[in-house]
C-alpha atoms as a PDB file:
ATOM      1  CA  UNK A   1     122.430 105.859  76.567  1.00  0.00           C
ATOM      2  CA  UNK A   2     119.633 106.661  79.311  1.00  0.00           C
ATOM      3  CA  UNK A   3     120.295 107.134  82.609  1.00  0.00           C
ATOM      4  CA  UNK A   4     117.688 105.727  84.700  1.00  0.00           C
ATOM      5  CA  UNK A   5     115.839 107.785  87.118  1.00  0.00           C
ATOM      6  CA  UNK A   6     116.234 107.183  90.901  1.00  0.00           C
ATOM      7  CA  UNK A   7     113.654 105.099  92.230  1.00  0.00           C
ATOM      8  CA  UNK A   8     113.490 105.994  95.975  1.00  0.00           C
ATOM      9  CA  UNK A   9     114.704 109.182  97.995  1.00  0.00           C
ATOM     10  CA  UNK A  10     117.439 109.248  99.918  1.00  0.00           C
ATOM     11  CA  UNK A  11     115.087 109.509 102.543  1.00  0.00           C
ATOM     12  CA  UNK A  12     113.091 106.378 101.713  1.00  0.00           C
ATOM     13  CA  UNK A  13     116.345 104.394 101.133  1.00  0.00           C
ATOM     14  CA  UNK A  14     117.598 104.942 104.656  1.00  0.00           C
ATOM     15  CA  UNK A  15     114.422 104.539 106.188  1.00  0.00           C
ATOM     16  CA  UNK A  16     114.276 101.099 104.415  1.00  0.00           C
ATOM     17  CA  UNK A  17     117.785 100.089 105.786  1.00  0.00           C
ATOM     18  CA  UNK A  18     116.901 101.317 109.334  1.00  0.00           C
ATOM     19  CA  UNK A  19     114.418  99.036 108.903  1.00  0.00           C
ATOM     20  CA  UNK A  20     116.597  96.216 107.641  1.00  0.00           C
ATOM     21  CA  UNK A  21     118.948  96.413 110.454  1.00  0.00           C
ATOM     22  CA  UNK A  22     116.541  97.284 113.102  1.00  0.00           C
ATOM     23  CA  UNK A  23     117.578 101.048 114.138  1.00  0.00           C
ATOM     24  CA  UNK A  24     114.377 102.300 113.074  1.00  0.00           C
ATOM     25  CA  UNK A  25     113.352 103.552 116.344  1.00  0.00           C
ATOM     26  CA  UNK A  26     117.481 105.562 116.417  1.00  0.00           C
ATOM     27  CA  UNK A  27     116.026 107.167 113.475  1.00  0.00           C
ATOM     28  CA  UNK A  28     112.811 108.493 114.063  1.00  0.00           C
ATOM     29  CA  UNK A  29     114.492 109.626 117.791  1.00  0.00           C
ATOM     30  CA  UNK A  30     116.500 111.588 115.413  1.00  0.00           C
ATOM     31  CA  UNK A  31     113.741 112.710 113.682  1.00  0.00           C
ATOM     32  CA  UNK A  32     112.192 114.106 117.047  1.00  0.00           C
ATOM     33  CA  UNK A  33     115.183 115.318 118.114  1.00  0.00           C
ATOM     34  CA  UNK A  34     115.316 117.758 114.783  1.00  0.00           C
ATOM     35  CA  UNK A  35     111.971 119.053 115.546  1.00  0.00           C
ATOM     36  CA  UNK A  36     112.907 120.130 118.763  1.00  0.00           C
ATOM     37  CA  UNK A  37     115.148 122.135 116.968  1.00  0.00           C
ATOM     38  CA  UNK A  38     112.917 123.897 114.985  1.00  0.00           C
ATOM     39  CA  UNK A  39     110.713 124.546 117.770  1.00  0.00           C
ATOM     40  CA  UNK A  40     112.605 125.480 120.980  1.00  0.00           C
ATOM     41  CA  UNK A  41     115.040 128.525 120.920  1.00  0.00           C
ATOM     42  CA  UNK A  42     118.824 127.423 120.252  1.00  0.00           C
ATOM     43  CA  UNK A  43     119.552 128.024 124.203  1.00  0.00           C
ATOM     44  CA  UNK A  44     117.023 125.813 124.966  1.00  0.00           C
ATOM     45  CA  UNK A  45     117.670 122.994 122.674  1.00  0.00           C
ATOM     46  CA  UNK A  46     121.145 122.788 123.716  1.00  0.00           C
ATOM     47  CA  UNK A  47     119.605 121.836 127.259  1.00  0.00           C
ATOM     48  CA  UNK A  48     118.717 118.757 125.444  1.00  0.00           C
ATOM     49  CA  UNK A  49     121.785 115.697 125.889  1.00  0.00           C
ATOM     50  CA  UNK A  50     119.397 112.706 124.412  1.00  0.00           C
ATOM     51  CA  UNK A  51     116.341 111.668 122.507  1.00  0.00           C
ATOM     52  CA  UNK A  52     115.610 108.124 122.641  1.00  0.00           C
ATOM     53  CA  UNK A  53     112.299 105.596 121.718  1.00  0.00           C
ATOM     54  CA  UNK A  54     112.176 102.376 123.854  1.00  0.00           C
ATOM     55  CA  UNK A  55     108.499 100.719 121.878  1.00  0.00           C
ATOM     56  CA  UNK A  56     105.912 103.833 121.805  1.00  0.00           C
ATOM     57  CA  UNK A  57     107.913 105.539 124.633  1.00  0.00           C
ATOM     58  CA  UNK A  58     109.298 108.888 123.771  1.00  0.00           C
ATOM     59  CA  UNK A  59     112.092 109.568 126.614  1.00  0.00           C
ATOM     60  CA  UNK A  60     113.910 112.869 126.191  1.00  0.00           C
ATOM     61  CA  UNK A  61     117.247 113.693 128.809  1.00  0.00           C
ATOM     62  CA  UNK A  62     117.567 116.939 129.706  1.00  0.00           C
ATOM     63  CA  UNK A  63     119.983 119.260 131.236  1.00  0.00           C
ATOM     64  CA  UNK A  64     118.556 121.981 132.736  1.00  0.00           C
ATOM     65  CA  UNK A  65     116.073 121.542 136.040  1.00  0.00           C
ATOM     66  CA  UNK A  66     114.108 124.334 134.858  1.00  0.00           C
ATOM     67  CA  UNK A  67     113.858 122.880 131.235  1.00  0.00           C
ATOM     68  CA  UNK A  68     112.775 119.791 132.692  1.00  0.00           C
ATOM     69  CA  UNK A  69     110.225 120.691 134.870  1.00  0.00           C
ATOM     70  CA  UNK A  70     108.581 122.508 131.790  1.00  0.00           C
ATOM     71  CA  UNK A  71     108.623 119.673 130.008  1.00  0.00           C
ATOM     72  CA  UNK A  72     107.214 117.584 132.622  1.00  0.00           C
ATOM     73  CA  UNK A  73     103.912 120.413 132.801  1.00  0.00           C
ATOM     74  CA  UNK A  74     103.439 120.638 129.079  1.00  0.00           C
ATOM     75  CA  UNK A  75     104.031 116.993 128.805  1.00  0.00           C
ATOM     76  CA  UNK A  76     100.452 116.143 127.313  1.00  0.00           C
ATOM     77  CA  UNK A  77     100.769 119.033 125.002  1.00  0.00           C
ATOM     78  CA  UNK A  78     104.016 118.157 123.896  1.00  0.00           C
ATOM     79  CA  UNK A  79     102.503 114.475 123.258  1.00  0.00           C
ATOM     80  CA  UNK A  80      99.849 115.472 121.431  1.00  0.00           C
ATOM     81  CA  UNK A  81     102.048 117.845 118.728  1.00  0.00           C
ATOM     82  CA  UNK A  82     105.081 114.917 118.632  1.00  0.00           C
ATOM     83  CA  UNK A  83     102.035 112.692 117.761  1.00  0.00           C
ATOM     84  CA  UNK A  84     100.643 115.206 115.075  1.00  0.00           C
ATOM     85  CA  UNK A  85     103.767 116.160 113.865  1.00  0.00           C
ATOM     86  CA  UNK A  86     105.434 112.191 113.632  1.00  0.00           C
ATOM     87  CA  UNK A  87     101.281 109.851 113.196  1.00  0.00           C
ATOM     88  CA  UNK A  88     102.988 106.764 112.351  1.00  0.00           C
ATOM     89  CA  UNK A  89     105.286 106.695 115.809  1.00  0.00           C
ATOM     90  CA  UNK A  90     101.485 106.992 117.667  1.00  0.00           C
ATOM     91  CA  UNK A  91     103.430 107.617 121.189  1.00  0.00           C
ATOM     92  CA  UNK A  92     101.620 106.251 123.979  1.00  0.00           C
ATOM     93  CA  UNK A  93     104.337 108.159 126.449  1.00  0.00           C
ATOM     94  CA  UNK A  94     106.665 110.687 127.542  1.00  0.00           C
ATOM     95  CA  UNK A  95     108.919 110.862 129.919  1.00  0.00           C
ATOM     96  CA  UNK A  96     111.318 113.053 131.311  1.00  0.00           C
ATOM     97  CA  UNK A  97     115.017 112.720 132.616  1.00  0.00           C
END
């Protein structure tokens, strides 16, 4: 007897039920929110409480005043390499608590 082969990644199957039950902007926040990860220092992305997506709005919460103003400066730079690094969100915003 043959086993069949999986059809879809794990990946692909929880993207599809994201997008069944309508979380698929919770997942691609948590998508972001692992990138940050990988790119900020590990003191640094603790500062981070919250990644959220409200339509093409990328809002991130922040601890840290310091961490936030950065943010705020680099905040078309940071745009631009969310929008390179995630092309099918195609951001139109980010903003800063």
């Amino acid at each position: 007897m043959k086993r069949k082969k999986r059809e879809y990644k794990s990946s692909e199957l929880v993207r599809s039920f994201a997008r069944i039950h309508g979380f698929e902007d919770k997942l691609l926040a948590f998508e972001v929110k692992d990138f940050l990860r990988e790119y900020l220092k590990e003191t640094l992305y603790q500062e981070i409480e919250a990644v959220n997506l409200n339509g093409k709005i990328l809002i991130i919460k922040i601890k840290s005043p310091l961490l936030k103003n950065d943010f705020r400066l680099r905040k078309t730079f940071l745009l631009d390499k969310f929008n390179n690094q995630f092309p099918e969100a195609e951001f139109s915003d980010l903003q800063i608590w």
